[in-house]
N, C-alpha and C. Protein backbone atom coordinates (compact mmCIF):
# COMPACT_ATOMS: atom_id res chain seq x y z
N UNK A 1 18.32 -10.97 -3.14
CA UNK A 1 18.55 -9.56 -3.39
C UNK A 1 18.01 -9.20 -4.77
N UNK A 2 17.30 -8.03 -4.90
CA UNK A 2 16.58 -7.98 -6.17
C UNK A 2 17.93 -7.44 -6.99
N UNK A 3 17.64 -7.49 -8.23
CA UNK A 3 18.70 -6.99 -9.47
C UNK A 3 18.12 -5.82 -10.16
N UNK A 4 17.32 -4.82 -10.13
CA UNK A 4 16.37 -4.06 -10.67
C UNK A 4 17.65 -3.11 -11.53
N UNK A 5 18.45 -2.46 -11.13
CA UNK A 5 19.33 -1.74 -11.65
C UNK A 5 20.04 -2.29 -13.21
N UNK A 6 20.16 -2.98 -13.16
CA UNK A 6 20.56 -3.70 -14.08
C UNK A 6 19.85 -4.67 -15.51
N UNK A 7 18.81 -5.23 -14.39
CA UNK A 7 17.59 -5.50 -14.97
C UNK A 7 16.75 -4.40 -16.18
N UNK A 8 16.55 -3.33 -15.35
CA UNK A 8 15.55 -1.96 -15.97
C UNK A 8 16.90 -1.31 -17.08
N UNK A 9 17.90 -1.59 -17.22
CA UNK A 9 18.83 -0.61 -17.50
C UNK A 9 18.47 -0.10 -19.18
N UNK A 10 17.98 -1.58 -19.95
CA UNK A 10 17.38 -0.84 -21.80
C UNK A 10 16.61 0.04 -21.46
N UNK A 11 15.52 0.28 -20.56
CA UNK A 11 14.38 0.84 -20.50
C UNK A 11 14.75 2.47 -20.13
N UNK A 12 16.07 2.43 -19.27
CA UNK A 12 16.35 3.37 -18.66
C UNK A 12 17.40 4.05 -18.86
N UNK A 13 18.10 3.21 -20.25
CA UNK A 13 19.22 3.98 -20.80
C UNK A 13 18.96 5.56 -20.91
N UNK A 14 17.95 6.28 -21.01
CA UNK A 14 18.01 7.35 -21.78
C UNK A 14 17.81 7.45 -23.34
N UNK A 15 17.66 6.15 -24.14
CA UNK A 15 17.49 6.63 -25.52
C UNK A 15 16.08 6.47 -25.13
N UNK A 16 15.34 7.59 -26.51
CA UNK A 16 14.18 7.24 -26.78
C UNK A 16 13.38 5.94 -26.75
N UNK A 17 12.18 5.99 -26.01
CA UNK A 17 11.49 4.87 -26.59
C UNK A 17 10.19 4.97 -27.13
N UNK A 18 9.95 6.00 -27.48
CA UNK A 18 8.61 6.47 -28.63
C UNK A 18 8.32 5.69 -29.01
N UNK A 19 8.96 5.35 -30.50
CA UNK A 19 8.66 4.00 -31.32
C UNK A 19 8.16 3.27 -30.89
N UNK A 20 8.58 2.17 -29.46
CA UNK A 20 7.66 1.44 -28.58
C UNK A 20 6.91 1.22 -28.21
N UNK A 21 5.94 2.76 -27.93
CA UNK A 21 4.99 2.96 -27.66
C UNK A 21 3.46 3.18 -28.58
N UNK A 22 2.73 2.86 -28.09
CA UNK A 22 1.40 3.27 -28.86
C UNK A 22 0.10 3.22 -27.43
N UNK A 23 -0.62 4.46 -27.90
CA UNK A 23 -1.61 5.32 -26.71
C UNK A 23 -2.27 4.94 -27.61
N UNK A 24 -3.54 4.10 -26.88
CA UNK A 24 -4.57 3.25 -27.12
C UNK A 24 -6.15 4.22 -26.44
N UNK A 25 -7.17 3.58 -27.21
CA UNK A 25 -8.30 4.29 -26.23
C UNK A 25 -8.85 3.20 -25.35
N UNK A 26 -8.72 2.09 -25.13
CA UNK A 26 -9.21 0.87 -24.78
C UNK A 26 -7.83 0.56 -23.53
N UNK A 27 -8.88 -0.38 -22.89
CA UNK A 27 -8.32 -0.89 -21.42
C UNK A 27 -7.10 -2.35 -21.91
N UNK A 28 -6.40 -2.46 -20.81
CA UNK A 28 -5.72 -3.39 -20.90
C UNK A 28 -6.07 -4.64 -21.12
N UNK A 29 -7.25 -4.75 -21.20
CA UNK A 29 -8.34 -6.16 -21.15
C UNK A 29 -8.92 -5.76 -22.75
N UNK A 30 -8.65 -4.91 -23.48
CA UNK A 30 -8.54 -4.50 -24.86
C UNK A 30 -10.55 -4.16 -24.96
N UNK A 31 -11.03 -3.69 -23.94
CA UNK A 31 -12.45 -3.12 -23.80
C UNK A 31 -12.42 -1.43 -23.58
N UNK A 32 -13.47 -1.01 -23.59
CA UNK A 32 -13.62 0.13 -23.52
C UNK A 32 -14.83 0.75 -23.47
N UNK A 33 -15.61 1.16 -22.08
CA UNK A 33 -16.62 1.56 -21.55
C UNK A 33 -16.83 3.02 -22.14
N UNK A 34 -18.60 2.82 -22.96
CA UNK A 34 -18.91 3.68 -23.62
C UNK A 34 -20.52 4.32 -22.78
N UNK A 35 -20.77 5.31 -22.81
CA UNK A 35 -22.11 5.66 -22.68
C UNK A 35 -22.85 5.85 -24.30
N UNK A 36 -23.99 5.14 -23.96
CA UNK A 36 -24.99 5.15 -25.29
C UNK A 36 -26.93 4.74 -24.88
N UNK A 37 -27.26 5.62 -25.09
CA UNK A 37 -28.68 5.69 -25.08
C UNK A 37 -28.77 5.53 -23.89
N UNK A 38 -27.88 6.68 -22.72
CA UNK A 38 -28.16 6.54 -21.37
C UNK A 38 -27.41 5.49 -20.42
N UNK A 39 -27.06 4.62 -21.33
CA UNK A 39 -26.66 3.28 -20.66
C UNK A 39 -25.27 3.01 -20.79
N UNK A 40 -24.39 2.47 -20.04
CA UNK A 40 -23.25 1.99 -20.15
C UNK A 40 -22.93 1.15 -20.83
N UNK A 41 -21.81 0.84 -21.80
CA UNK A 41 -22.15 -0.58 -22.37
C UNK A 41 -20.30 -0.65 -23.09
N UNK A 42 -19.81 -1.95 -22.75
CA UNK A 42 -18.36 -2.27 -23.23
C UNK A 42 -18.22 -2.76 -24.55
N UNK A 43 -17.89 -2.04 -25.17
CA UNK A 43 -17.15 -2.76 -26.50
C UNK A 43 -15.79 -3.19 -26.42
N UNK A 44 -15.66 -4.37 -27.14
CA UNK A 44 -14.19 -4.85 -27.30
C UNK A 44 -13.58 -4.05 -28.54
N UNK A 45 -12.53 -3.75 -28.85
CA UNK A 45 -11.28 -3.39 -29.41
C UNK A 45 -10.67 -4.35 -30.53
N UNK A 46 -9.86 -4.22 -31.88
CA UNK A 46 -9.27 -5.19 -32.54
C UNK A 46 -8.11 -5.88 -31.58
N UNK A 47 -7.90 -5.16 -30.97
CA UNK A 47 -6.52 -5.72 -30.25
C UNK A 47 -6.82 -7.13 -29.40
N UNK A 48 -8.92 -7.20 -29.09
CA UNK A 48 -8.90 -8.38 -28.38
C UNK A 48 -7.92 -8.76 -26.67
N UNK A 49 -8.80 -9.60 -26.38
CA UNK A 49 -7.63 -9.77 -25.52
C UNK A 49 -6.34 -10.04 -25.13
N UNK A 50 -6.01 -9.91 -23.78
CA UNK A 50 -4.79 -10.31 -23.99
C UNK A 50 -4.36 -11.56 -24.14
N UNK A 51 -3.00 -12.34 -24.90
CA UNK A 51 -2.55 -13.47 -25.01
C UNK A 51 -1.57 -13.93 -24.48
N UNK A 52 -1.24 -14.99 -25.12
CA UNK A 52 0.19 -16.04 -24.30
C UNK A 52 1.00 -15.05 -24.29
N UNK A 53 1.14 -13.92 -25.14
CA UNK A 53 2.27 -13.05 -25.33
C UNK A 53 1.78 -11.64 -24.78
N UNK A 54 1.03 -12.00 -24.01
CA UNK A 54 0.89 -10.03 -23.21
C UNK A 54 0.82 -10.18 -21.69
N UNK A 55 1.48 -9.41 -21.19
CA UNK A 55 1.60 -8.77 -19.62
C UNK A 55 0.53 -7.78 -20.23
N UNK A 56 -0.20 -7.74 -18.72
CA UNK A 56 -0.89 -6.71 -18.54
C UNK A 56 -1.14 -6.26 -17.27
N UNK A 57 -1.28 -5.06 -16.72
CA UNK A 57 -1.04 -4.65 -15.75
C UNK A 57 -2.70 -4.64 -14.71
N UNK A 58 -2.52 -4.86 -13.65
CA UNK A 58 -3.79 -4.29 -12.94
C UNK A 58 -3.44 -3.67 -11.57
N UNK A 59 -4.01 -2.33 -11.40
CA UNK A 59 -3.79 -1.06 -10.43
C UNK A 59 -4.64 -1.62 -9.47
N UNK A 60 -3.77 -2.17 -8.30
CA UNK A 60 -4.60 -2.94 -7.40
C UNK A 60 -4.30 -2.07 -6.22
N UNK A 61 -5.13 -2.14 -5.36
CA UNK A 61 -5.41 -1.13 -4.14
C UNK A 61 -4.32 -2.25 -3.26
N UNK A 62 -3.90 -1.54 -2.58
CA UNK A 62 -2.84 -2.31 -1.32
C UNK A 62 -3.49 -2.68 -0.46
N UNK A 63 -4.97 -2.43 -0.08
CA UNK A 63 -5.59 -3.11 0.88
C UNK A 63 -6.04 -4.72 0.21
N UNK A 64 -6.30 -4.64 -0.90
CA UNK A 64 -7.11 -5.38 -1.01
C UNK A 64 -5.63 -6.58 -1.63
N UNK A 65 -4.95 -6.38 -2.04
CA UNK A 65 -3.43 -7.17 -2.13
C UNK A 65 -2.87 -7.95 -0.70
N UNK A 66 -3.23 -7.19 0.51
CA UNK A 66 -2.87 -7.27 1.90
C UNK A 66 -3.54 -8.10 2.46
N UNK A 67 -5.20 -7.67 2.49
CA UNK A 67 -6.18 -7.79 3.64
C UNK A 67 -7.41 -9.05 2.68
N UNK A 68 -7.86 -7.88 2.03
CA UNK A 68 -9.37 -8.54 1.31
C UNK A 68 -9.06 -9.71 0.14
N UNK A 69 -7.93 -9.31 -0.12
CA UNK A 69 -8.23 -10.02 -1.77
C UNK A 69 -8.81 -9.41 -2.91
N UNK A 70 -8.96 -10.91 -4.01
CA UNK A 70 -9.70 -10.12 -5.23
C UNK A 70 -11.01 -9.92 -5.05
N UNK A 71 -11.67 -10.89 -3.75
CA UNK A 71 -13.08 -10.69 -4.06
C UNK A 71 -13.66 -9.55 -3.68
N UNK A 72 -13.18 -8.73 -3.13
CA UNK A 72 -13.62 -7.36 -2.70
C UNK A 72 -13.30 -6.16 -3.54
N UNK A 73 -12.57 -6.45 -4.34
CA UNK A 73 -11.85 -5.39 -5.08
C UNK A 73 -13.31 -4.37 -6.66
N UNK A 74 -12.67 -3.55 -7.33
CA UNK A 74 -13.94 -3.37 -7.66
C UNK A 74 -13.02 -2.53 -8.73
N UNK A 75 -14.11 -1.92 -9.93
CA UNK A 75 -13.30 -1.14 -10.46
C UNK A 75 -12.72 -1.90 -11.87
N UNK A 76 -11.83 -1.33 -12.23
CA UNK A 76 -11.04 -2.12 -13.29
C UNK A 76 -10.30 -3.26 -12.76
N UNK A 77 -10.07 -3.56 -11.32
CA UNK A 77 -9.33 -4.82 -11.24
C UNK A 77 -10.58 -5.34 -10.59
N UNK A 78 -11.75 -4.99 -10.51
CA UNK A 78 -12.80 -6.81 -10.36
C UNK A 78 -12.85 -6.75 -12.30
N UNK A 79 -12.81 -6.27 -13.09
CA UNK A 79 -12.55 -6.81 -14.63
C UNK A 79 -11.89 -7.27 -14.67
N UNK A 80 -10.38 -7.02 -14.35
CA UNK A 80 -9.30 -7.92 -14.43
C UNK A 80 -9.01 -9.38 -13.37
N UNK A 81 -9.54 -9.06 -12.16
CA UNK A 81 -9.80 -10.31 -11.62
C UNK A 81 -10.94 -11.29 -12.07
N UNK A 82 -11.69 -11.21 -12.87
CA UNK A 82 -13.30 -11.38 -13.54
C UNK A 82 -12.40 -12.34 -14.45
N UNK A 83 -11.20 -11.99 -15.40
CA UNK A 83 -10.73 -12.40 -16.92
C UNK A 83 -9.75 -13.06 -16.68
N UNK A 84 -8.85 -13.26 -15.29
CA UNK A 84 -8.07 -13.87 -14.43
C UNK A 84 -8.58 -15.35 -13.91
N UNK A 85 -9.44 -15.08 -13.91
CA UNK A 85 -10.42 -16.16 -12.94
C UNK A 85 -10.19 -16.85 -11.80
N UNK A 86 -9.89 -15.18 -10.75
CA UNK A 86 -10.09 -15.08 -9.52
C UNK A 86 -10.85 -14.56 -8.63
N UNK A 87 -11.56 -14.07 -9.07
CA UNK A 87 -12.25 -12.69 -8.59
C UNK A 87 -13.27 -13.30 -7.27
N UNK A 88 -13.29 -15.24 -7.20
CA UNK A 88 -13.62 -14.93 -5.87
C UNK A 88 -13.17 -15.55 -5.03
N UNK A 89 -11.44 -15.11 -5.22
CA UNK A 89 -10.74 -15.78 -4.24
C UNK A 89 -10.73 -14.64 -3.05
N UNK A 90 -10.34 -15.56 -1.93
CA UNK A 90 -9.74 -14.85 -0.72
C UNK A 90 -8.84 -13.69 -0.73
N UNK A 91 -7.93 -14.62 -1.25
CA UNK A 91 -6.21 -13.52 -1.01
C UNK A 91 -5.84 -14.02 -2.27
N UNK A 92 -4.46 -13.18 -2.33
CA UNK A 92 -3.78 -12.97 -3.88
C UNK A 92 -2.72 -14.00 -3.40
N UNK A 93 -2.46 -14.83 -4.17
CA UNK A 93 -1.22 -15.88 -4.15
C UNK A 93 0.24 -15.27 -3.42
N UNK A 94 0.62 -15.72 -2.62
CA UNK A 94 1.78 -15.62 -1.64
C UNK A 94 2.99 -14.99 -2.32
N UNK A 95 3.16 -14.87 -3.32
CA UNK A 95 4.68 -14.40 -3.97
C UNK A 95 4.09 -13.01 -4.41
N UNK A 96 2.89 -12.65 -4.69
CA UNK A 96 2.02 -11.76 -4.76
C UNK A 96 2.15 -10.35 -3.14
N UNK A 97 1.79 -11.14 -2.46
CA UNK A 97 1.19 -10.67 -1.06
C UNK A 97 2.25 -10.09 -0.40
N UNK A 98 3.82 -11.25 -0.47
CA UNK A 98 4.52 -10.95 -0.06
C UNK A 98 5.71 -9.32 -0.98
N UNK A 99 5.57 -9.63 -2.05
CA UNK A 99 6.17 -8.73 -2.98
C UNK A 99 5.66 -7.14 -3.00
N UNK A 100 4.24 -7.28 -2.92
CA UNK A 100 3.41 -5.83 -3.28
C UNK A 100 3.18 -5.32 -1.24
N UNK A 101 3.95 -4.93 -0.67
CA UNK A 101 3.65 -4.73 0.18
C UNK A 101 3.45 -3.28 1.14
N UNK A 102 3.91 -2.01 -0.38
CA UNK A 102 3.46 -0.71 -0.40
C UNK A 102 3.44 -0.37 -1.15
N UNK A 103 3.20 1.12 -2.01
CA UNK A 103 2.74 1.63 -2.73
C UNK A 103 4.04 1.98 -3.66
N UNK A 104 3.76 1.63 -4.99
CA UNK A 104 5.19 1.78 -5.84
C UNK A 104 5.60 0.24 -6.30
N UNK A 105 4.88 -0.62 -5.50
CA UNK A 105 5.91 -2.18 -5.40
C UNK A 105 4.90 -2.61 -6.83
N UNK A 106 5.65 -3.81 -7.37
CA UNK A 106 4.58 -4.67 -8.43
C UNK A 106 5.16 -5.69 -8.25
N UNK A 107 4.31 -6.75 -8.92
CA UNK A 107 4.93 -8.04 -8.89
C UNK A 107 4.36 -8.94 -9.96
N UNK A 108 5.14 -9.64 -11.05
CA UNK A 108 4.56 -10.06 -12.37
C UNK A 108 4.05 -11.93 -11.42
N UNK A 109 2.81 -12.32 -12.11
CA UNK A 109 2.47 -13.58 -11.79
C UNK A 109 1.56 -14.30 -12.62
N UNK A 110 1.89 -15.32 -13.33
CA UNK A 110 1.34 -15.86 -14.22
C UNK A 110 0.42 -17.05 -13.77
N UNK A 111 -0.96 -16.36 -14.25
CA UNK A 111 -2.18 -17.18 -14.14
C UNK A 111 -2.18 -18.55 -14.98
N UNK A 112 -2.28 -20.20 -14.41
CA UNK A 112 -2.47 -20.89 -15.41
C UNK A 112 -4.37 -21.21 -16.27
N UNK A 113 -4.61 -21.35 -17.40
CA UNK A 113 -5.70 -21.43 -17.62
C UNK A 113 -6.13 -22.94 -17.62
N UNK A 114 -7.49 -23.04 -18.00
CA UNK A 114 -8.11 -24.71 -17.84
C UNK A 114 -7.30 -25.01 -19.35
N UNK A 115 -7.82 -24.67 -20.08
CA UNK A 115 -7.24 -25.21 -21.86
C UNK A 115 -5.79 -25.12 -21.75
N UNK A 116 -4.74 -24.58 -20.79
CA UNK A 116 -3.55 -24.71 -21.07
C UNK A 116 -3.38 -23.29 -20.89
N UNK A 117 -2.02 -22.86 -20.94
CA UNK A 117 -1.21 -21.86 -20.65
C UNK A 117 -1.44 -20.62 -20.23
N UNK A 118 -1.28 -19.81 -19.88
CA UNK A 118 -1.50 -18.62 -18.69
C UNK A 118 -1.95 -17.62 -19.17
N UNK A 119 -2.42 -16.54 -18.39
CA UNK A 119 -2.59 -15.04 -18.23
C UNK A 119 -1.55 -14.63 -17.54
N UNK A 120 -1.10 -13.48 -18.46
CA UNK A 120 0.38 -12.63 -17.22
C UNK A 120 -0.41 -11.62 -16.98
N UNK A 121 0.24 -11.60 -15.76
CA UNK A 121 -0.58 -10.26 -14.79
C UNK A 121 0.88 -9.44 -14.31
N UNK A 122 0.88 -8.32 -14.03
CA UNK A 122 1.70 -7.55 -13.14
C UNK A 122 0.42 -6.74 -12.45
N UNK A 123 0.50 -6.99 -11.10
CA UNK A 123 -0.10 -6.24 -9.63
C UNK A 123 0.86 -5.21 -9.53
N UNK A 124 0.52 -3.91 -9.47
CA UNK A 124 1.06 -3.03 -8.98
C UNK A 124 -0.10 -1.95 -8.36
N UNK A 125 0.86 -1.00 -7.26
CA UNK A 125 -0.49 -0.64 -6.06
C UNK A 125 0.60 0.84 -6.56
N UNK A 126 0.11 1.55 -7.23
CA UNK A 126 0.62 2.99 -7.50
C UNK A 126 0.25 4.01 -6.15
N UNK A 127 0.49 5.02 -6.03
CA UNK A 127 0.70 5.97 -5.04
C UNK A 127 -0.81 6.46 -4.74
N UNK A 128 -1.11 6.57 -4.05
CA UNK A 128 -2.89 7.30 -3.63
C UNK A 128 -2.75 8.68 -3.18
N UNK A 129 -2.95 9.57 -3.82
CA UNK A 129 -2.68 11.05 -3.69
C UNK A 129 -4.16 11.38 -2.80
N UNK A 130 -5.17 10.69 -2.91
CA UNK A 130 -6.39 11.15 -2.38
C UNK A 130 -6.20 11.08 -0.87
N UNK A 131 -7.17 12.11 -0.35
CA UNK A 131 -7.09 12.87 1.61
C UNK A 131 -6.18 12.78 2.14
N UNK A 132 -4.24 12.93 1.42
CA UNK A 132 -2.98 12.89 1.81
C UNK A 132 -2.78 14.16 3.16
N UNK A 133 -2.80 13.95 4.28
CA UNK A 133 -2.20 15.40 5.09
C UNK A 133 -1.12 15.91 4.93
N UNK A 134 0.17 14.57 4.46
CA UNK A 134 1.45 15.27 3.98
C UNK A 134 1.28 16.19 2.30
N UNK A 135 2.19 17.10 3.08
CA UNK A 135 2.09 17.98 1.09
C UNK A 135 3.16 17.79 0.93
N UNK A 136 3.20 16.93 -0.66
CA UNK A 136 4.60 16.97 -1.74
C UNK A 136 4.20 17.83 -2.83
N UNK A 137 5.57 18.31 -3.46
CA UNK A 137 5.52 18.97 -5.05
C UNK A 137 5.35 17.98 -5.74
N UNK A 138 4.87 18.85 -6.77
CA UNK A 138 4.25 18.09 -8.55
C UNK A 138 5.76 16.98 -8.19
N UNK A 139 7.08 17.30 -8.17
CA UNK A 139 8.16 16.52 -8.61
C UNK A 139 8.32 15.52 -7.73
N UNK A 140 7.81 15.38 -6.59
CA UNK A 140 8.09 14.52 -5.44
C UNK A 140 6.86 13.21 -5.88
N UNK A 141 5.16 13.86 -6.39
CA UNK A 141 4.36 13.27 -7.03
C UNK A 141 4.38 12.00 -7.98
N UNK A 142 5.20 13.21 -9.60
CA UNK A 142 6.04 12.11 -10.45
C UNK A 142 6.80 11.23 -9.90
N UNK A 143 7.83 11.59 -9.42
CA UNK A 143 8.78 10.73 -8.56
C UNK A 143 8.06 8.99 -8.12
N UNK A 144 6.97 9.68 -7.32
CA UNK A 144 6.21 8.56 -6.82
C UNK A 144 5.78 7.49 -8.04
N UNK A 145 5.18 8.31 -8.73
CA UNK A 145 4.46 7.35 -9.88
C UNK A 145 5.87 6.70 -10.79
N UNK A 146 6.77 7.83 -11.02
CA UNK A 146 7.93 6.79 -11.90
C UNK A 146 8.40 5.56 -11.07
N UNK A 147 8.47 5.80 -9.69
CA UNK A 147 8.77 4.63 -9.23
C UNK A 147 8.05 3.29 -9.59
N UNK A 148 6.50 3.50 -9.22
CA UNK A 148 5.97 2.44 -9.79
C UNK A 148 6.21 1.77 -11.26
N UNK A 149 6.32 2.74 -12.08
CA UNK A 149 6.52 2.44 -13.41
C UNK A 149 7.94 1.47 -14.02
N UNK A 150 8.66 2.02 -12.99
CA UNK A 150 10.03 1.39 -13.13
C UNK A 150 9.77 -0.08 -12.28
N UNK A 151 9.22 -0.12 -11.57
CA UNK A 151 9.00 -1.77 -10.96
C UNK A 151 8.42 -2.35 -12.16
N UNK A 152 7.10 -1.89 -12.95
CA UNK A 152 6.33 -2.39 -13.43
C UNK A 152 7.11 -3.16 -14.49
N UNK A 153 7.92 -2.15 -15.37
CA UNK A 153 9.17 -2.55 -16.06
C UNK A 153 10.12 -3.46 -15.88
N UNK A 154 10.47 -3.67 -14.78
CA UNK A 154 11.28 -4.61 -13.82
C UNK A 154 10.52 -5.91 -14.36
N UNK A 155 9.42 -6.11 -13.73
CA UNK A 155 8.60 -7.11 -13.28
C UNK A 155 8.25 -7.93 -14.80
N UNK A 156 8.48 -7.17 -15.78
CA UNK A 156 8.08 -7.49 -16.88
C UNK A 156 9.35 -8.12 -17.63
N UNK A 157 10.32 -7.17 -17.91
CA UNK A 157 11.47 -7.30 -18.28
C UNK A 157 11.84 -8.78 -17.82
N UNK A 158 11.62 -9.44 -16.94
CA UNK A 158 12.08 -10.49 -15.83
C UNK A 158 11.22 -11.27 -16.10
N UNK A 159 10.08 -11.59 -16.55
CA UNK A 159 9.41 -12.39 -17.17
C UNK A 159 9.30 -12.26 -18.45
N UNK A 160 9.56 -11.37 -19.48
CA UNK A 160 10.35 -11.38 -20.51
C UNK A 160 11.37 -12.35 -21.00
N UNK A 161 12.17 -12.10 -20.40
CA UNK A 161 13.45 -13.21 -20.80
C UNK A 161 13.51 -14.38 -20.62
N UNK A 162 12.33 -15.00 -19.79
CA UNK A 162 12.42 -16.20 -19.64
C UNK A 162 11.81 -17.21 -20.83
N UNK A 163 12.09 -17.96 -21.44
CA UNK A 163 11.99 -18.91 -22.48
C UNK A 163 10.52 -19.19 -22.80
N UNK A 164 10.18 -18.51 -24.46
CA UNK A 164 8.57 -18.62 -24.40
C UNK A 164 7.93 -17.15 -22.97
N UNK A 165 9.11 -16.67 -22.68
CA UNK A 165 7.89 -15.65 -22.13
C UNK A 165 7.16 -14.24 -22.89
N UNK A 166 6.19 -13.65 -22.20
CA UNK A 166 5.69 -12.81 -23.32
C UNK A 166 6.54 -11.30 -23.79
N UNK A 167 5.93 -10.72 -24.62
CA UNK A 167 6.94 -9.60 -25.24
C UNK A 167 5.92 -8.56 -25.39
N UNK A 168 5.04 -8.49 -25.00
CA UNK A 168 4.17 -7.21 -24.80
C UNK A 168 3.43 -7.19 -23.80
N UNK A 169 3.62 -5.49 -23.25
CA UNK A 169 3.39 -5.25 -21.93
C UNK A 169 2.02 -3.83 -22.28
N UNK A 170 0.90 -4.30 -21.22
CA UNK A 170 -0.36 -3.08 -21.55
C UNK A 170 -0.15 -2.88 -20.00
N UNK A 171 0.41 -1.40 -20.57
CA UNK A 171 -0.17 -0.54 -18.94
C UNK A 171 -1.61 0.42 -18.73
């Protein structure tokens, strides 16, 4: 039985968490796609990548969590599957597959590396507003997306606490 209520509850007390926060111009992979002399081209960021101590999130399509895998995927998560070093697997690892199984769900899973110790990932498949026939309000919208956000939190929080786990999260 999940514990999420309890789990999310600092996050969701209601006090501020401003302070916490900092709005970055760069991707969770601490890059940031520029146009220059016509051409596309990524610069990295001081922030560098992420480390033993960062969750980072990747907005993964539910098909490709389900059906395809990473190797089909495209976008900011073939970067993040690219820096993962999965990008040409089949399918997403089973605690993965089974966890993310609609839109809103996430699930934190730690990549091990060759030199030693991991990449944290949280998979989460946020809401797809695109060629919807059902119509919701702006509030039914949010709704959708806080949900995700509050898993994402979950998922983190919960690999947080575990001994040596990391303490910063890039959404």
């Amino acid at each position: 039985a999940t514990k999420w209520p309890h789990q999310v509850a600092p996050f969701m007390s209601g006090a501020p968490i401003s302070g916490l926060l900092k709005v970055v111009d760069y991707s969770v992979l601490g890059q940031q796609l520029v146009r220059k002399d016509g051409k596309n081209r990524v610069i990295e960021h001081g922030a560098g990548r992420p480390d033993a101590d960062t969750v980072f999130c990747d907005p993964a399509g539910l098909c490709f969590i389900q059906d395809t895998g990473p190797r089909h995927a495209g976008g900011a998560s073939d970067e993040i599957y690219r820096f993962l070093g999965i990008k040409n697997d089949d399918a997403f690892e089973e605690p993965v597959r089974k966890a993310v199984t609609e839109e809103g769900r996430a699930k934190y899973h730690a990549y091990p590396q060759e030199g030693g110790g991991a990449f944290h990932c949280i998979h989460v498949v946020g809401p797809d507003f695109r060629g919807r026939d059902d119509a919701f309000t702006r509030d039914e919208a949010k709704g959708q997306l806080a949900e995700a956000y509050k898993n994402v939190l979950c998922e983190f929080r919960a690999a947080a606490c575990g001994e040596g786990g990391p303490k910063k999260l890039r959404l």
